[in-house]
N, C-alpha and C. Protein backbone atom coordinates (compact mmCIF):
# COMPACT_ATOMS: atom_id res chain seq x y z
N UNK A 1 -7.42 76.27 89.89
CA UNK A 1 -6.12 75.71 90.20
C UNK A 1 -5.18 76.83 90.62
N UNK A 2 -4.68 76.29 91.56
CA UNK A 2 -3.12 77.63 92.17
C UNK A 2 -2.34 77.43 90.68
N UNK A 3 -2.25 79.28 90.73
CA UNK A 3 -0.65 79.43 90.24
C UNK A 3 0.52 79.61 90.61
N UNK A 4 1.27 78.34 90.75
CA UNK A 4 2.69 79.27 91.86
C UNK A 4 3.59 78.90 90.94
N UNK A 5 3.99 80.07 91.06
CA UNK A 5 5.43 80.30 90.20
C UNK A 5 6.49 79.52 90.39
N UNK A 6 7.39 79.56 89.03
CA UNK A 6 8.30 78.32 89.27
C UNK A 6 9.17 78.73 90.54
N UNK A 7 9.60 79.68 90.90
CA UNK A 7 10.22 80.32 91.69
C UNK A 7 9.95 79.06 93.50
N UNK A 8 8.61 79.68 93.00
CA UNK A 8 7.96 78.80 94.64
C UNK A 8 8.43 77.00 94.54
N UNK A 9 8.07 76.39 92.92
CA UNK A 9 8.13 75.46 92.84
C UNK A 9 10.04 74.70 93.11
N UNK A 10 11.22 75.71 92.61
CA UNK A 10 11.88 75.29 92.33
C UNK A 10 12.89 75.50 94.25
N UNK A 11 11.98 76.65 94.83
CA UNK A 11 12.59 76.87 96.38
C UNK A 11 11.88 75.08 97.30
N UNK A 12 10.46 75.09 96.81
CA UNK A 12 10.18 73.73 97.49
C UNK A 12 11.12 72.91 97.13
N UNK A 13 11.86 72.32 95.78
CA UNK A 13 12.54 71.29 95.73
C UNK A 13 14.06 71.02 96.10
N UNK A 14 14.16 72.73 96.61
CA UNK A 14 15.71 72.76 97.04
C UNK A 14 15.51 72.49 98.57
N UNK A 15 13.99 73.23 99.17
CA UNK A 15 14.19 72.85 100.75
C UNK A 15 13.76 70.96 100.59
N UNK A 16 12.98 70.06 99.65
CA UNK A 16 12.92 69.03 99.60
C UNK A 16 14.62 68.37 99.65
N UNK A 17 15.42 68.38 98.71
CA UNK A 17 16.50 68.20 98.59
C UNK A 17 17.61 68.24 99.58
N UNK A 18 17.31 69.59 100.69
CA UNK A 18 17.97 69.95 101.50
C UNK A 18 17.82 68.88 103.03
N UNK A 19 16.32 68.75 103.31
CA UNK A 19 15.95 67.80 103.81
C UNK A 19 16.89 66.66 103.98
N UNK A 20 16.34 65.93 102.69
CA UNK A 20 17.08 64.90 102.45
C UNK A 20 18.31 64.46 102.87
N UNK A 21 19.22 65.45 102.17
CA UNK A 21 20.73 65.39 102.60
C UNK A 21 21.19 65.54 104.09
N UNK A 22 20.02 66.23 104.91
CA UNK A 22 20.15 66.25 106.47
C UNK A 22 20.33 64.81 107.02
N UNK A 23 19.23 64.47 106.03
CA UNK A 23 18.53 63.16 106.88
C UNK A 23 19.93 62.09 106.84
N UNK A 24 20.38 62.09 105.28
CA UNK A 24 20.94 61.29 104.83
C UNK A 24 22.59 61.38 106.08
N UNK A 25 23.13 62.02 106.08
CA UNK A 25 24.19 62.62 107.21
C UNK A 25 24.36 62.76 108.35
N UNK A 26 22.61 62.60 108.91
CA UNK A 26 22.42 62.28 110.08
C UNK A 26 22.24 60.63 110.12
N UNK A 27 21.97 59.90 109.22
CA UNK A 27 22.29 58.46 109.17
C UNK A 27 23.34 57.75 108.88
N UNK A 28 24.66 58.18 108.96
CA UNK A 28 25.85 57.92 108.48
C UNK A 28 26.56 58.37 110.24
N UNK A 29 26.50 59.19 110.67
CA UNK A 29 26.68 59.49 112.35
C UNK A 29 26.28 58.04 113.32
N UNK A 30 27.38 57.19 113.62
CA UNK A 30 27.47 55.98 114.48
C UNK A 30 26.49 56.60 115.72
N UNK A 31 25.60 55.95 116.07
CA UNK A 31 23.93 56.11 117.26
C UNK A 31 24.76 54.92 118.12
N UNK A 32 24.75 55.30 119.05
CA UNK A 32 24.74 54.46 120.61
C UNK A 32 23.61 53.21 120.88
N UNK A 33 23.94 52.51 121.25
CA UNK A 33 23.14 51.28 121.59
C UNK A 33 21.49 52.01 121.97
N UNK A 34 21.23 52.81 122.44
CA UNK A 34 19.65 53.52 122.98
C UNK A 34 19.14 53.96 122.02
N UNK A 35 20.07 54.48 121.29
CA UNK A 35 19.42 55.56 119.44
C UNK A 35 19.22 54.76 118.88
N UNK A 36 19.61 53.34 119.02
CA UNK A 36 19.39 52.34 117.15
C UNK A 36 17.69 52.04 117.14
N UNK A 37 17.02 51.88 117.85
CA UNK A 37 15.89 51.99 117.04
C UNK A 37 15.28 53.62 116.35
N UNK A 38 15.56 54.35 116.63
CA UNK A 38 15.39 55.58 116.41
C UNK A 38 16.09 55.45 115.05
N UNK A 39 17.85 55.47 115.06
CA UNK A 39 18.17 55.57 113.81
C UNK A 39 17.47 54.48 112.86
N UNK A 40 17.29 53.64 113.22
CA UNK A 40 16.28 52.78 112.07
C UNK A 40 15.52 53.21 111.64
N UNK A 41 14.53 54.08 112.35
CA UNK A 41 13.62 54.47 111.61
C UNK A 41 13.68 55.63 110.87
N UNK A 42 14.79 56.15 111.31
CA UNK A 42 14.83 57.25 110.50
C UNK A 42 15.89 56.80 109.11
N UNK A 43 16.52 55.81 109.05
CA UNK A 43 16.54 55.36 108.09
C UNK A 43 15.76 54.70 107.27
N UNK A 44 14.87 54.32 107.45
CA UNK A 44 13.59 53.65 106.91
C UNK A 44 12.69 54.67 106.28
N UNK A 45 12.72 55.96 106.93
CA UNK A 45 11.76 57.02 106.33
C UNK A 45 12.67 57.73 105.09
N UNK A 46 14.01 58.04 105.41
CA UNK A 46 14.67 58.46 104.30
C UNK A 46 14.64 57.36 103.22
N UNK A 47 14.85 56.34 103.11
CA UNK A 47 15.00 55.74 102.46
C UNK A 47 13.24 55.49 101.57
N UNK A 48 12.61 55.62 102.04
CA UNK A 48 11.36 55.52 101.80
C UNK A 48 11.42 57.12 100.83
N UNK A 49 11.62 58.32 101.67
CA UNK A 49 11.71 59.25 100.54
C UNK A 49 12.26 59.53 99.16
N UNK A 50 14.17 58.87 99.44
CA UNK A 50 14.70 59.13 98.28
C UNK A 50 14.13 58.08 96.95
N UNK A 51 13.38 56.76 97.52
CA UNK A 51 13.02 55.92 96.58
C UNK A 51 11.64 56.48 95.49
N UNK A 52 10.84 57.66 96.24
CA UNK A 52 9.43 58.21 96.26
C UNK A 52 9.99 59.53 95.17
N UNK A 53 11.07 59.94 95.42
CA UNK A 53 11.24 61.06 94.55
C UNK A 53 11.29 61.02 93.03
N UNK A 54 11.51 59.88 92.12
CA UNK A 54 10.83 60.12 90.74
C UNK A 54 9.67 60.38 90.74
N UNK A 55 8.81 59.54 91.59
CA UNK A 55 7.07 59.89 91.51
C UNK A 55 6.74 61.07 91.44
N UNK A 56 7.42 61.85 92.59
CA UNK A 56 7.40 63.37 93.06
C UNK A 56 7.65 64.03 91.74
N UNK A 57 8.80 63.95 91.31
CA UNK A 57 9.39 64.53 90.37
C UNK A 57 7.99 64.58 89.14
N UNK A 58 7.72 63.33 89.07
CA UNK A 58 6.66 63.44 87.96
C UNK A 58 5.30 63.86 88.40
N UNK A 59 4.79 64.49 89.41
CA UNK A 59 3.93 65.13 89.41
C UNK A 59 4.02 66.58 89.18
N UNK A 60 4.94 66.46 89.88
CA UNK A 60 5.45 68.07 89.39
C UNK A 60 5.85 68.39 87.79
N UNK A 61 6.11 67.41 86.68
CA UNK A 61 6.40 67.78 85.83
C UNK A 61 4.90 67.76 85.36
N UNK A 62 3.66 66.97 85.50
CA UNK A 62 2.79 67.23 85.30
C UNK A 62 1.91 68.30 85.79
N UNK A 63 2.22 68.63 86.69
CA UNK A 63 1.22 70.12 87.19
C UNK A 63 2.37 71.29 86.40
N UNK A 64 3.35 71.05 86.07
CA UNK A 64 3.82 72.08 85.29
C UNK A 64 2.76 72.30 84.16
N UNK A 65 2.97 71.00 83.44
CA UNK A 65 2.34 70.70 81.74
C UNK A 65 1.04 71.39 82.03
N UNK A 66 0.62 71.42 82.73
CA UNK A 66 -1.00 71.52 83.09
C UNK A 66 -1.31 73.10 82.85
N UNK A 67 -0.23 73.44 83.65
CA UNK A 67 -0.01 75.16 84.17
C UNK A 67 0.62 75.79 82.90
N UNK A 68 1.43 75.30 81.66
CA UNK A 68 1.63 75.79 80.62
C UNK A 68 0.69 75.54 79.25
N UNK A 69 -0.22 74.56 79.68
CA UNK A 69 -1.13 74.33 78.90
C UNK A 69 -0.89 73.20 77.76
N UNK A 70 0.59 72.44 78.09
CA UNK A 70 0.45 71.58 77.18
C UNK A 70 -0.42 70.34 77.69
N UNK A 71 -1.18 70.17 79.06
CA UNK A 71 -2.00 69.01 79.51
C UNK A 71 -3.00 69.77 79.25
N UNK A 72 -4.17 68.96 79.23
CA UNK A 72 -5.21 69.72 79.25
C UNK A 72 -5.65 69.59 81.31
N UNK A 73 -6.64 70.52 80.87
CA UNK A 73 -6.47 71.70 82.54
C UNK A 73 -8.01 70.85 83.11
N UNK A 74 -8.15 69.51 83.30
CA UNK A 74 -9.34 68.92 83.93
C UNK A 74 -8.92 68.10 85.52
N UNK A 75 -9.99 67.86 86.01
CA UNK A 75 -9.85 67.45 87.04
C UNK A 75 -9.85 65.62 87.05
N UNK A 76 -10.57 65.20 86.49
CA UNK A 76 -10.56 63.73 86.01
C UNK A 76 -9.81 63.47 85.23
N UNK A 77 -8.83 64.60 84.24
CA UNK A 77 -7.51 63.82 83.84
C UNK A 77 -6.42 63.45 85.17
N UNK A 78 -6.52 64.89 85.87
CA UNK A 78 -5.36 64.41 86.49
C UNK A 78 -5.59 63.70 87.73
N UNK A 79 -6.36 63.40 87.76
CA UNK A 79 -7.15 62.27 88.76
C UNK A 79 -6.72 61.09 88.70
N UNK A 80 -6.95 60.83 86.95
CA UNK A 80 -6.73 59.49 86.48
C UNK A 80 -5.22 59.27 86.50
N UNK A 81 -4.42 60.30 86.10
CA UNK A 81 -2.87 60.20 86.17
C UNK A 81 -2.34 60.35 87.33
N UNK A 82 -2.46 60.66 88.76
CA UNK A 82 -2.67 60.60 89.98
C UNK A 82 -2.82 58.93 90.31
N UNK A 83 -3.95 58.50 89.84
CA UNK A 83 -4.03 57.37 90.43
C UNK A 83 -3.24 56.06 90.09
N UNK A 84 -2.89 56.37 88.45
CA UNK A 84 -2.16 55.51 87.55
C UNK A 84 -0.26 55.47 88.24
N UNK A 85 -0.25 57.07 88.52
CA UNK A 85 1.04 57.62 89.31
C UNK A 85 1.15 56.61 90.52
N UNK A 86 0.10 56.72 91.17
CA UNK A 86 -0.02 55.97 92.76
C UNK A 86 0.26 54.61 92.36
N UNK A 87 -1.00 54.30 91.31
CA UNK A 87 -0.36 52.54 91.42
C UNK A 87 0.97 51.85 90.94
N UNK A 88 1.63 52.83 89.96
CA UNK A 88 2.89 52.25 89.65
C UNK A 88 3.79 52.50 90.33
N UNK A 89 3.37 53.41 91.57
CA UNK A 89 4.50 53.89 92.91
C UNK A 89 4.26 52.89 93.83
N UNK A 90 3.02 51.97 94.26
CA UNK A 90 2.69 50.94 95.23
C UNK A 90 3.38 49.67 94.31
N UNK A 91 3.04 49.41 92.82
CA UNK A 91 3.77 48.28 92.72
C UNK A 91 4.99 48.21 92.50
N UNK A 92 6.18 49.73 92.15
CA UNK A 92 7.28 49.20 92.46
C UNK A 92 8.42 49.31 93.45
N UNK A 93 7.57 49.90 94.14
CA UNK A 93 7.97 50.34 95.65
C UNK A 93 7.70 49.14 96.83
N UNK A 94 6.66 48.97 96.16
CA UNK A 94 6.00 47.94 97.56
C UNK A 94 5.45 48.13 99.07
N UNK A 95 6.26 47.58 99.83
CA UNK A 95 5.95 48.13 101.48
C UNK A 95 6.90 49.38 101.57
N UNK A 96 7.74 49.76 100.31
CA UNK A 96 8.68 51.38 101.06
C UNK A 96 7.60 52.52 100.13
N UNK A 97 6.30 52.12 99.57
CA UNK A 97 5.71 53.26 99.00
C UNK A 97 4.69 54.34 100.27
N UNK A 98 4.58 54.99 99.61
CA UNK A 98 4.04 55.97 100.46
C UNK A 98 2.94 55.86 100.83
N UNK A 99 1.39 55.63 101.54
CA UNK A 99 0.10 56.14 101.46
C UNK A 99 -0.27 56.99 101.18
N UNK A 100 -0.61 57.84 99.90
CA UNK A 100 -1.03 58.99 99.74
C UNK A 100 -2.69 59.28 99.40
């Protein structure tokens, strides 16, 4: 398993975060009659992200646990919590969950 330091972990969630807030600001900017399907979809994908980010959040708190040793360090645990993760992200998300 990679070790990346929280350092790496905590710069991914600020450029994640940073993202976001682009997206979010660039969807609040009135689009011209030619852009609105465009801005739709790009509201549709943000919106699809900010709904996806507890999930996120909780994998990452689990590959922490993993990496400090309070999970245990197998591949079929976190397989199983991966998949358990996925299905409670498809059923309460629905059609805005992710394919992963």
């Amino acid at each position: 398993m990679l070790n990346v330091p929280n350092s790496d972990l905590a710069r991914l969630s600020w450029q994640r975060q940073q993202q976001l807030q682009r997206r979010w600001l660039a969807l609040w900017q009135s689009p011209g009659p030619a852009d609105m399907p465009q801005a739709l979809g790009r509201w549709w994908s943000s919106l699809r992200e900010l709904l996806a980010l507890p999930f996120d959040i909780a994998r990452h708190q689990h590959a922490a646990g993993v990496r400090a040793g309070a999970l245990p360090h197998s591949l079929l645990e976190s397989q199983r919590f991966e998949q358990q993760l996925g299905l409670m992200e498809r059923l309460s998300l629905g059609p805005l969950a992710r394919n992963l």
